[in-house]
N, C-alpha and C. Protein backbone atom coordinates (compact mmCIF):
# COMPACT_ATOMS: atom_id res chain seq x y z
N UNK A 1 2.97 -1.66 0.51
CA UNK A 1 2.36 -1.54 1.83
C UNK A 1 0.98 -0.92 1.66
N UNK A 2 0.03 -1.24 2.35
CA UNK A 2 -1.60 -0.72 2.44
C UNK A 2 -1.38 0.16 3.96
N UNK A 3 -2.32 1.18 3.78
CA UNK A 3 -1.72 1.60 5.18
C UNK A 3 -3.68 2.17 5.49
N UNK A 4 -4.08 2.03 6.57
CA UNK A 4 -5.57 2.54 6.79
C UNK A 4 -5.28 3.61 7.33
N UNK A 5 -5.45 4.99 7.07
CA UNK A 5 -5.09 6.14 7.61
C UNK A 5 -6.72 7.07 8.09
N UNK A 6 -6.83 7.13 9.12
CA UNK A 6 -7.72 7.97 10.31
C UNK A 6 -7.51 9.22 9.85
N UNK A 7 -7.96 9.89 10.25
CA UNK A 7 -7.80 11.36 10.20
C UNK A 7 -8.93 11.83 10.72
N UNK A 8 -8.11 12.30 12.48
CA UNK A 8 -9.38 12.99 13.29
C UNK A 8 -10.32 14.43 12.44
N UNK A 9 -11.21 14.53 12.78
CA UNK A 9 -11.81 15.88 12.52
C UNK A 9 -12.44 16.12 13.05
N UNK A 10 -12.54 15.32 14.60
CA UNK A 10 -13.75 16.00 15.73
C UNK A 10 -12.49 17.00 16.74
N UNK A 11 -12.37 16.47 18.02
CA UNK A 11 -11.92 17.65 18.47
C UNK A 11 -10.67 17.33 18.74
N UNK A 12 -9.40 18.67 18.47
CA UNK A 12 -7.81 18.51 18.24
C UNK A 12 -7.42 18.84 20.24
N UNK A 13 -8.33 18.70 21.08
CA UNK A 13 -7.63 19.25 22.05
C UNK A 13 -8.14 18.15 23.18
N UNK A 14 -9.23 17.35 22.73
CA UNK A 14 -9.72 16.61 23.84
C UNK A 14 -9.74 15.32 23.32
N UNK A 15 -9.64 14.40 24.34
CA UNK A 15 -9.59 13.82 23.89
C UNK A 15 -11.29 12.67 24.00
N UNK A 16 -11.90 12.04 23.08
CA UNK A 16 -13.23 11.36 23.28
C UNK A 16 -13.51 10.13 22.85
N UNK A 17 -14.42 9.34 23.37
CA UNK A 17 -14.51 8.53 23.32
C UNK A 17 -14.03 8.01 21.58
N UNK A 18 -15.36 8.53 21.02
CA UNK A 18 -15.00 8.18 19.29
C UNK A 18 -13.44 7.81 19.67
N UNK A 19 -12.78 8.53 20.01
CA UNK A 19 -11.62 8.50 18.94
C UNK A 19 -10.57 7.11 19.14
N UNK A 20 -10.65 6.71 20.79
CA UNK A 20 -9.84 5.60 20.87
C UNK A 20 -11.35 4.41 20.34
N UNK A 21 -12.13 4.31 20.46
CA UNK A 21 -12.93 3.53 19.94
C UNK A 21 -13.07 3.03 18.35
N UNK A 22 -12.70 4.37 17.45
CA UNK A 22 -12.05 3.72 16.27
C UNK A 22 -11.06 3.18 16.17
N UNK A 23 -10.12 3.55 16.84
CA UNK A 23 -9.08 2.90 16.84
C UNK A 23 -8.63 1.55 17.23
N UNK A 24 -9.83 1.20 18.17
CA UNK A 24 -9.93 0.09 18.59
C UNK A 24 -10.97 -0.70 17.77
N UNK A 25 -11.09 -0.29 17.10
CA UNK A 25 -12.20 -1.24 15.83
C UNK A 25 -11.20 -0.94 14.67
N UNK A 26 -10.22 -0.42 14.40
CA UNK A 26 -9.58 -0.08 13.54
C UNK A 26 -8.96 -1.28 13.32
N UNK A 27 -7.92 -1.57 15.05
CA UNK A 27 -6.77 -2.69 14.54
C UNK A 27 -6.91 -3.85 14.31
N UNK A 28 -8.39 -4.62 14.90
CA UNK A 28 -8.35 -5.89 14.26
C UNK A 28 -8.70 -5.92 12.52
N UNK A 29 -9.21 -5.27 12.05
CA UNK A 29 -9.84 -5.18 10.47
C UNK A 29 -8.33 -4.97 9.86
N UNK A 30 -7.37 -3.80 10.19
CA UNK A 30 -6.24 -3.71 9.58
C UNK A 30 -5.34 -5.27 9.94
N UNK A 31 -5.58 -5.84 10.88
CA UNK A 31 -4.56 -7.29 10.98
C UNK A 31 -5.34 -7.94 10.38
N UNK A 32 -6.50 -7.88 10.03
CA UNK A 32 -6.80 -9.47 9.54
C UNK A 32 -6.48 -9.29 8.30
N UNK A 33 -6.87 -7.73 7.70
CA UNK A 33 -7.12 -7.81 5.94
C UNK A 33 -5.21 -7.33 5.56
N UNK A 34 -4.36 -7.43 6.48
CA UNK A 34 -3.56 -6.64 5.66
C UNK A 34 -2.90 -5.29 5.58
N UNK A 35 -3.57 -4.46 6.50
CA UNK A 35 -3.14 -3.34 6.69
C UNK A 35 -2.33 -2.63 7.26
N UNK A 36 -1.60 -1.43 7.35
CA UNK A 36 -1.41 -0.67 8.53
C UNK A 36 -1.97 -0.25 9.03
N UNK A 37 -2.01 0.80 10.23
CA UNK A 37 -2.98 1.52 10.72
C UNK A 37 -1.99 2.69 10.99
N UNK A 38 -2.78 4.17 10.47
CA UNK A 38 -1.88 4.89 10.81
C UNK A 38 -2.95 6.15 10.90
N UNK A 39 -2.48 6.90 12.14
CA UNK A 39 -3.27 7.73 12.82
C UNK A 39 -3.35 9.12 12.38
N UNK A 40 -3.98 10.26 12.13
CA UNK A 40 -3.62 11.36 11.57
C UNK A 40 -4.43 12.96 12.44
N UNK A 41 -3.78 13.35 13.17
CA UNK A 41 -4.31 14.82 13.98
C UNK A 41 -5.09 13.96 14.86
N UNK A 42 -4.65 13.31 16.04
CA UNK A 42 -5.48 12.83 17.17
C UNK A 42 -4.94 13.90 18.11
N UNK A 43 -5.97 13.90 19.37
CA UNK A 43 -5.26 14.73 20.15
C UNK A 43 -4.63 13.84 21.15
N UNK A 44 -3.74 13.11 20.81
CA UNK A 44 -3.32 12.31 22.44
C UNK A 44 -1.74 13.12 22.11
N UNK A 45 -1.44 13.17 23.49
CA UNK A 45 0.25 13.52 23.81
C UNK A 45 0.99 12.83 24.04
N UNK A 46 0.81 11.82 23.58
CA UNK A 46 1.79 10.26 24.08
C UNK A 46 2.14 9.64 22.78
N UNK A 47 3.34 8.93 23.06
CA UNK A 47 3.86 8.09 21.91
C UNK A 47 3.02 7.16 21.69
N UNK A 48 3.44 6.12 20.63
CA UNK A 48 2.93 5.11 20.62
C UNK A 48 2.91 4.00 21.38
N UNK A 49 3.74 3.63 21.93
CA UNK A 49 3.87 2.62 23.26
C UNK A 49 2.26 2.98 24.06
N UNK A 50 2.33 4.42 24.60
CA UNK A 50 1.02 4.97 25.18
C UNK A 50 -0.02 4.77 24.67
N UNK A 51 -0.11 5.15 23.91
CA UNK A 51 -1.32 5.19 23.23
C UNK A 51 -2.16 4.02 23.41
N UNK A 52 -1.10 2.88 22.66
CA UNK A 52 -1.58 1.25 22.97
C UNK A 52 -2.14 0.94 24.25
N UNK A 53 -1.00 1.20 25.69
CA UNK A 53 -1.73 0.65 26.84
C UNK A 53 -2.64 1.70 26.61
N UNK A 54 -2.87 2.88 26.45
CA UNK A 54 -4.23 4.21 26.95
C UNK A 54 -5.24 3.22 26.01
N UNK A 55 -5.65 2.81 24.52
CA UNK A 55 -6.82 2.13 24.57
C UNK A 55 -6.77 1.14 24.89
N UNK A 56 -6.08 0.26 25.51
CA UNK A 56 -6.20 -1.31 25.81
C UNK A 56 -6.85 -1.25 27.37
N UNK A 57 -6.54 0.05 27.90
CA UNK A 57 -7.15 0.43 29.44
C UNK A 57 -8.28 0.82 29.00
N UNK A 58 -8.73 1.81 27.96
CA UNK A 58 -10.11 1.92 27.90
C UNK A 58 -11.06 1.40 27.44
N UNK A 59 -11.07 0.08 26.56
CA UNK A 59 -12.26 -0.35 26.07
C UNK A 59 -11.51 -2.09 25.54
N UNK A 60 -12.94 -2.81 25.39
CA UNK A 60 -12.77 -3.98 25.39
C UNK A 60 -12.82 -4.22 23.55
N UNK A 61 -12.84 -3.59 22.89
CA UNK A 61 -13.22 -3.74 21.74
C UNK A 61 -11.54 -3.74 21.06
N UNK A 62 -12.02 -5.01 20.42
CA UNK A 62 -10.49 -5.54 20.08
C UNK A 62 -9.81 -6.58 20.55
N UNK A 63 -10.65 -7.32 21.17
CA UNK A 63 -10.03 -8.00 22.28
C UNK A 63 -8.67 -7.32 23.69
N UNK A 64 -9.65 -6.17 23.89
CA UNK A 64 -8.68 -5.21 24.69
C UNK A 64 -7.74 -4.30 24.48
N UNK A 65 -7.46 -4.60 22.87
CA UNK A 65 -6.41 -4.09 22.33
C UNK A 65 -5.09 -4.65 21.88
N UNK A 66 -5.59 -6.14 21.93
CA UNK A 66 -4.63 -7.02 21.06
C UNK A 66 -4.24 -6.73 20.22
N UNK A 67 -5.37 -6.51 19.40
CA UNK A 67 -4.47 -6.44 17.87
C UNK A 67 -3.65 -5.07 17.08
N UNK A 68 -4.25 -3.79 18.18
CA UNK A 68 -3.09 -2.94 18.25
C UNK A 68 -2.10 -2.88 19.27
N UNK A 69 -2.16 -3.75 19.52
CA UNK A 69 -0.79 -3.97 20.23
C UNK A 69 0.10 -4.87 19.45
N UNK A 70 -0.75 -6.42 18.65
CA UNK A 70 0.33 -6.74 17.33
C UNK A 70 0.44 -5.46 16.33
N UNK A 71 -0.24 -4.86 15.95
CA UNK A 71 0.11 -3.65 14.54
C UNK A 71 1.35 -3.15 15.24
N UNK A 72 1.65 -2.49 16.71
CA UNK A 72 2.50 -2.12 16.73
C UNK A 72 3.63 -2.34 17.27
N UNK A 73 3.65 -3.66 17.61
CA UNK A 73 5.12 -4.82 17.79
C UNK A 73 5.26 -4.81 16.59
N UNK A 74 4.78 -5.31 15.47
CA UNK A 74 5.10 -5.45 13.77
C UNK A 74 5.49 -4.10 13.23
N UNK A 75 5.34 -3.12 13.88
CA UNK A 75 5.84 -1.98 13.39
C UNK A 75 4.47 -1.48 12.37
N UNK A 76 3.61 -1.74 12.60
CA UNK A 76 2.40 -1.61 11.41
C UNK A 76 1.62 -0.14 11.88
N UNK A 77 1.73 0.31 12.91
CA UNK A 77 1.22 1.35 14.19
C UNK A 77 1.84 2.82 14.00
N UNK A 78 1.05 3.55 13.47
CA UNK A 78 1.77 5.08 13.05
C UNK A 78 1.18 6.54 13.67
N UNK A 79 1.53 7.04 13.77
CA UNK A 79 0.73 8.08 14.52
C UNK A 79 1.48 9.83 14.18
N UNK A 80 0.63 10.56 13.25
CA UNK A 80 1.67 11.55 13.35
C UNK A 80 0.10 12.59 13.17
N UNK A 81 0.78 14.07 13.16
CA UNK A 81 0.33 15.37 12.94
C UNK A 81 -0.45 15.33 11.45
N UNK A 82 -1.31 15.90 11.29
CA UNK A 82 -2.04 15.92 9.95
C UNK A 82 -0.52 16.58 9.20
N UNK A 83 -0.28 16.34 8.24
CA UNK A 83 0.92 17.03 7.08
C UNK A 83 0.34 18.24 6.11
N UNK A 84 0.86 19.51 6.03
CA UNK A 84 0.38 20.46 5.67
C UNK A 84 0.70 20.28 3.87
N UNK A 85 1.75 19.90 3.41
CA UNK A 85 1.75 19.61 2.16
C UNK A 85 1.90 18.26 1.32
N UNK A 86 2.13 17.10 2.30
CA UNK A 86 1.80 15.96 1.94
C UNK A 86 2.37 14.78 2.79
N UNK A 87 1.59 13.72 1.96
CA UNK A 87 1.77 12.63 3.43
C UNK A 87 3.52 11.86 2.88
N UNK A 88 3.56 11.19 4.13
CA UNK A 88 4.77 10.29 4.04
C UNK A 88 5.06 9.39 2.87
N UNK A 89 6.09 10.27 2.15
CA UNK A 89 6.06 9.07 0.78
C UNK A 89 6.06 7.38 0.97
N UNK A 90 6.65 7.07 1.90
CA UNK A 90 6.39 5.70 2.41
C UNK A 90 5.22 4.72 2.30
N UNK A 91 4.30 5.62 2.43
CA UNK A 91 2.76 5.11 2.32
C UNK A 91 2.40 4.63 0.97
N UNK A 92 3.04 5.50 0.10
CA UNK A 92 2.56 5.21 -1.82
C UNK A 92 1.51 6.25 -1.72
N UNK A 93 0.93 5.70 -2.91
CA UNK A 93 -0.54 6.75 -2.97
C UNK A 93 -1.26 6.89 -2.07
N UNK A 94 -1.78 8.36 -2.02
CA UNK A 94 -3.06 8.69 -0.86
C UNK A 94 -4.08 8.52 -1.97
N UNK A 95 -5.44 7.56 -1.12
CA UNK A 95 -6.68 7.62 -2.00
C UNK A 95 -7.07 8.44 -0.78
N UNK A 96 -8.40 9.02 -1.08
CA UNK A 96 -8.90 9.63 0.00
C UNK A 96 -10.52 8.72 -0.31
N UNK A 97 -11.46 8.87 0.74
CA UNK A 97 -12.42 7.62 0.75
C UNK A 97 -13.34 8.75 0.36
N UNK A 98 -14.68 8.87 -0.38
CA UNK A 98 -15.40 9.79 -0.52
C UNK A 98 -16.55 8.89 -1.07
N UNK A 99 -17.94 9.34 -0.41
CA UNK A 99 -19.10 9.20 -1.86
C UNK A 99 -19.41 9.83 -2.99
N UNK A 100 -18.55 11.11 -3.18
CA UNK A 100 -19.01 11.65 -4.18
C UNK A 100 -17.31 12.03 -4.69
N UNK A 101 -16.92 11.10 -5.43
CA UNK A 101 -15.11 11.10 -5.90
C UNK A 101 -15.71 12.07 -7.51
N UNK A 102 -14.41 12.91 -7.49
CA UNK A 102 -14.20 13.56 -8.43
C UNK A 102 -13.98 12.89 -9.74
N UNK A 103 -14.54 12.26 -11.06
CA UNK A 103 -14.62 11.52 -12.19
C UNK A 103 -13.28 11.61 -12.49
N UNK A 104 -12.09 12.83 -12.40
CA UNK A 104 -10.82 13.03 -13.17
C UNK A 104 -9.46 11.62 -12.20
N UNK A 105 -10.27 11.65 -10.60
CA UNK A 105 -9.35 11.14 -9.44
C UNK A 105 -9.94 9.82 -9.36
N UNK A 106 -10.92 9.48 -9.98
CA UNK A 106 -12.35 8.08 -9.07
C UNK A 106 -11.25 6.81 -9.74
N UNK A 107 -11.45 6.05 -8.82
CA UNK A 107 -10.74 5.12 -8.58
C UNK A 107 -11.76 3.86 -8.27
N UNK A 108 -12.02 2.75 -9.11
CA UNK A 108 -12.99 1.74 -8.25
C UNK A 108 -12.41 0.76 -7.68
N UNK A 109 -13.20 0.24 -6.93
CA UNK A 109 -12.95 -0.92 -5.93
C UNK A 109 -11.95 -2.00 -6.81
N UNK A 110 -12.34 -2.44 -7.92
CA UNK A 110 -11.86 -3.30 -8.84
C UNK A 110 -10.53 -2.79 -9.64
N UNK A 111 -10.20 -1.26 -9.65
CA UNK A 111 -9.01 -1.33 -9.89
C UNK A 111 -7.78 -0.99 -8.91
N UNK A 112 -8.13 -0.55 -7.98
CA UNK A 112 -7.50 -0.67 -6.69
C UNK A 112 -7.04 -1.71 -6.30
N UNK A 113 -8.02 -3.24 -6.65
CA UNK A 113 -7.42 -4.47 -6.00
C UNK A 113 -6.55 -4.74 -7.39
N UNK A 114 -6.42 -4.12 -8.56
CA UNK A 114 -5.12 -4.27 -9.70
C UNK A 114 -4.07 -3.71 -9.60
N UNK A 115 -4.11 -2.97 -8.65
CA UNK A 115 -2.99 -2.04 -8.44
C UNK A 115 -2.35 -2.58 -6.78
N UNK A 116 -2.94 -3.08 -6.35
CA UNK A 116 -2.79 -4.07 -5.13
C UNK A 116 -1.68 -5.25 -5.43
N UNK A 117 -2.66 -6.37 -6.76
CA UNK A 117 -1.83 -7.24 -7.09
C UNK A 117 -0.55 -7.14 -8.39
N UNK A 118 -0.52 -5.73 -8.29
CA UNK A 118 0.77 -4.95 -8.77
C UNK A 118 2.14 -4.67 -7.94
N UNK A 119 1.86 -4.79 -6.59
CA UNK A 119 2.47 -4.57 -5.80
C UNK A 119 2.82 -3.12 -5.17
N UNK A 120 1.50 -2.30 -5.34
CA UNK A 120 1.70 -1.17 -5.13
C UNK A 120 1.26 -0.74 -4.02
N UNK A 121 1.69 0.58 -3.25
CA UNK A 121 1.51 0.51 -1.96
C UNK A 121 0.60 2.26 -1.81
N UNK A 122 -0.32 1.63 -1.08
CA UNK A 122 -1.37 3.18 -0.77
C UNK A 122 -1.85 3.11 0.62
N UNK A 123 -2.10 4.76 0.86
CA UNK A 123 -2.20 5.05 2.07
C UNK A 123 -4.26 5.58 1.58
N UNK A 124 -4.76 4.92 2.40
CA UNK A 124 -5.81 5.00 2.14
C UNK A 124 -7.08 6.21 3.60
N UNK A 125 -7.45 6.93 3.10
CA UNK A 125 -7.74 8.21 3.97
C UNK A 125 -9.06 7.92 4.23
N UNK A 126 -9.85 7.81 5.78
CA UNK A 126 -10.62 7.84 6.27
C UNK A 126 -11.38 8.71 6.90
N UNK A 127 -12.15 9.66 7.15
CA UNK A 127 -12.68 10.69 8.10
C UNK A 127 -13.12 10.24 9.39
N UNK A 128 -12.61 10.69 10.59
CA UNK A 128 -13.19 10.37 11.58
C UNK A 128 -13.93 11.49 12.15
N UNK A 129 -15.14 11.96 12.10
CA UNK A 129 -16.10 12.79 12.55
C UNK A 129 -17.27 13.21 11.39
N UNK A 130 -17.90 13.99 12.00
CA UNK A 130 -19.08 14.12 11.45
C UNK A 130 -19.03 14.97 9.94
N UNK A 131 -18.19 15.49 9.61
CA UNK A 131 -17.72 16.43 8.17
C UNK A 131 -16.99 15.29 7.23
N UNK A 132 -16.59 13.92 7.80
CA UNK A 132 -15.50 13.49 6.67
C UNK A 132 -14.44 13.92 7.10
N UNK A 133 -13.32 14.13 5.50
CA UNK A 133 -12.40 13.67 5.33
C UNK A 133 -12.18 15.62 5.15
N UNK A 134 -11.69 16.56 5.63
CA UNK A 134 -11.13 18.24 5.03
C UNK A 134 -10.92 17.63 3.82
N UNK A 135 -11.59 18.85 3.09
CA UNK A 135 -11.60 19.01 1.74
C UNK A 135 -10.22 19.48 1.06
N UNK A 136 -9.09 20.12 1.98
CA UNK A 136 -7.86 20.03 1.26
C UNK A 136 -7.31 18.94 1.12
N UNK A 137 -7.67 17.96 1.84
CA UNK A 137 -6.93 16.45 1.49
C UNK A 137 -6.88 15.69 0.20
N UNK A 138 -8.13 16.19 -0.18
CA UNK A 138 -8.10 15.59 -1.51
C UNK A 138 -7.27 16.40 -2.46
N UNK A 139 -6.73 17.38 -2.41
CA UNK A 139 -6.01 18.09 -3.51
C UNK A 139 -4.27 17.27 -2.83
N UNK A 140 -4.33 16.37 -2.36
CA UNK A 140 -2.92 15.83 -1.76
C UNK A 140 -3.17 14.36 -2.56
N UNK A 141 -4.70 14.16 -2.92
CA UNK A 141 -4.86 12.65 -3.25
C UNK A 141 -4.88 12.58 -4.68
N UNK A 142 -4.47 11.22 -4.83
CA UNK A 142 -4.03 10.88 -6.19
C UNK A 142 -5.37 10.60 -6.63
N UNK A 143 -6.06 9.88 -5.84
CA UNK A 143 -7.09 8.92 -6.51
C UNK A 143 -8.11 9.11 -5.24
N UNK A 144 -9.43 9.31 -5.32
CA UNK A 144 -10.37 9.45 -5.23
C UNK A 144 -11.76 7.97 -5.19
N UNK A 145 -12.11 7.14 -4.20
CA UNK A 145 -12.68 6.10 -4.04
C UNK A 145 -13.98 5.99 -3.44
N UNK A 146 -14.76 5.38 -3.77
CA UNK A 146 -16.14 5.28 -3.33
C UNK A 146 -16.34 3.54 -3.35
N UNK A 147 -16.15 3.60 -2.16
CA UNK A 147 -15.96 2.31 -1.79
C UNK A 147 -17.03 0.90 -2.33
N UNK A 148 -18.54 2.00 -2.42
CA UNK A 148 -19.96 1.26 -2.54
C UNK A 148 -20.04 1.38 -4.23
N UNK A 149 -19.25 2.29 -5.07
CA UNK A 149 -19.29 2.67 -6.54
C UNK A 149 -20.93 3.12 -6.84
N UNK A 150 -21.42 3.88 -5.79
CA UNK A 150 -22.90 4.07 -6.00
C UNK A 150 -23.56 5.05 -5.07
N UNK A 151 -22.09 5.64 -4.57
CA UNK A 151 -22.30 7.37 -3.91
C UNK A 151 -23.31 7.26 -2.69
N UNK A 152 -23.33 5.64 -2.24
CA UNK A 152 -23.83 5.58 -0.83
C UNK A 152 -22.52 6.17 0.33
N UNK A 153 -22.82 7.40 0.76
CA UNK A 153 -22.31 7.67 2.54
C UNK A 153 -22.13 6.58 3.20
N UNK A 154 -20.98 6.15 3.70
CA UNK A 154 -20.62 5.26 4.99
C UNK A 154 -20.26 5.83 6.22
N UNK A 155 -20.46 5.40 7.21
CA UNK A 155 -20.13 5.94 8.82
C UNK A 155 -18.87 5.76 8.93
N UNK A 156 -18.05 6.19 9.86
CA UNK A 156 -16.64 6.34 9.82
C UNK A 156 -16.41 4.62 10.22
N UNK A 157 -16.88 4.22 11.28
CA UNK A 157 -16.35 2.72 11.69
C UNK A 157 -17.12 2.15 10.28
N UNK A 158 -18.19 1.82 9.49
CA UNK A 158 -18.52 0.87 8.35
C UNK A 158 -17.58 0.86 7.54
N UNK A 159 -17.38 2.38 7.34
CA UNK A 159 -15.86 2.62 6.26
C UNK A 159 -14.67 1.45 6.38
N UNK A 160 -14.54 1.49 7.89
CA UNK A 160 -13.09 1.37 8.56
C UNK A 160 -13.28 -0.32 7.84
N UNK A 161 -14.26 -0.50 8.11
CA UNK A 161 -14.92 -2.20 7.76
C UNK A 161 -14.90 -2.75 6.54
N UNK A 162 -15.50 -2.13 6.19
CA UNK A 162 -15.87 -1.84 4.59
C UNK A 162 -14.70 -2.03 3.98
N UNK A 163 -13.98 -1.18 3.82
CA UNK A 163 -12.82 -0.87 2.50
C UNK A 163 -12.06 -2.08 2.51
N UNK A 164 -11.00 -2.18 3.66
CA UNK A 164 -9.98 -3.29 4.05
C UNK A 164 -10.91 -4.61 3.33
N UNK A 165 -12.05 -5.37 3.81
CA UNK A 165 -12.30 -6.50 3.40
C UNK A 165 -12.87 -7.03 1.94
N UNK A 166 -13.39 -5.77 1.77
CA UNK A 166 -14.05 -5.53 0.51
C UNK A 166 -13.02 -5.55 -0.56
N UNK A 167 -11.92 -4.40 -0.45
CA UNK A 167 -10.81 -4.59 -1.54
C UNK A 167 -9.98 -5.82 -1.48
N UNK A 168 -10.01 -6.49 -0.37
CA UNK A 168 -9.19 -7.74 -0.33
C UNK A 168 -9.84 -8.68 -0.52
N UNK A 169 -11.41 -8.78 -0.63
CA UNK A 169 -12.05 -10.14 -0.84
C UNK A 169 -11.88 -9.94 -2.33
N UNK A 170 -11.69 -9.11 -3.25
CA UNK A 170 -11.65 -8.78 -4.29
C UNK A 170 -10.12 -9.17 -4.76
N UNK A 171 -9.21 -8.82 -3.85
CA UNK A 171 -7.82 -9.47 -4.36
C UNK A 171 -7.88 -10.97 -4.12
N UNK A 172 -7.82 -11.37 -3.25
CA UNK A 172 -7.87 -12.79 -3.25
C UNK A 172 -8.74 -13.44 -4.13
N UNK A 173 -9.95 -13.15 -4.84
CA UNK A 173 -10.60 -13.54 -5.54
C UNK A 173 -9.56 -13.42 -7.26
N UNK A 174 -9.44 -12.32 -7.33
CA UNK A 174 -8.20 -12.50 -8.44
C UNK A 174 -7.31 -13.09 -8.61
N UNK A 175 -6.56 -13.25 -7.25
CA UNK A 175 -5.32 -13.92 -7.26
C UNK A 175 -5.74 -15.61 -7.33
N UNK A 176 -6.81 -16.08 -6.74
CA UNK A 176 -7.20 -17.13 -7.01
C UNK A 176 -8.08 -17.53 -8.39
N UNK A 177 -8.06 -17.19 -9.31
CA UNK A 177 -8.53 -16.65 -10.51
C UNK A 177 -7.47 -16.98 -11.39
N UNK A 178 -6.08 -16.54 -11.14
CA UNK A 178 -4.75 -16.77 -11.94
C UNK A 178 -4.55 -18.23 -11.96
């Protein structure tokens, strides 16, 4: 399983625009390329059922919220509390997304999509706000990724863009290669 994992870091009590707006740029990129989508320290108080109609009422991006509304008929739609000592083994590996990955954790684009057509399953960590990704997360991550392999900064939605199509234009290119 691939899972695209959010992780708020703007504000834990209000709720703002950013935040259903990634999310709503989130779910079509996770349905087309493959993904889950799974949410981490948002401030909403509602299940998931909610959540879905709450951004499909607020914004058009997504086609209203189609396609998180398929992620989470398919069961692909996750939503929990940031985890104080680690994420849901379910997920497989946490990479965490960074421009500047630690050499011992760095992980490239090209072996990620080998470990993809391995059949292996990772939960892949995004920052949503202006700091990134908390710096304790990475002591939870296996592997460490720089999506551009050239320590260019991405914006939280380019990221969201970025990774999913990029590592999969890269698998399918392999797999069609065999």
């Amino acid at each position: 399983m691939l899972t695209l994992g959010i992780v708020n870091t703007y504000d834990k009590i209000k709720v703002l625009d950013a935040h259903y707006r990634a999310i709503a740029r989130a779910a079509p990129i996770c349905h087309a390329f493959g993904f889950s989508l799974a949410l981490f320290d948002f401030p909403f108080k509602m299940d998931a059922d909610e959540l879905v109609d709450y951004v499909a009422d607020k914004t058009t991006i997504g086609e209203s919220g189609k396609y998180l509304k398929m992620l989470h008929e398919k069961r692909h739609l996750f939503v929990f509390d940031l985890p104080k000592k680690g994420f849901q083994p379910q997920f497989g590996s946490v990479i965490v997304t960074t421009s500047k990955p630690e050499k011992k954790f760095a992980m490239t684009p090209e072996t990620f999509a080998d470990e993809i057509l391995h059949n292996k399953s990772f939960l892949v960590l995004v920052g949503l706000g202006r700091k990134g990704l908390p710096k304790d997360l990475f002591g939870l991550a296996r592997y460490h990724l720089d999506i551009t392999s050239q320590g260019v900064s991405l914006e939280t939605c380019t990221a969201i863009g970025c990774i999913p199509s990029y590592i999969m234009g890269i698998v399918n290119t392999k797999r069609a290669d065999k």
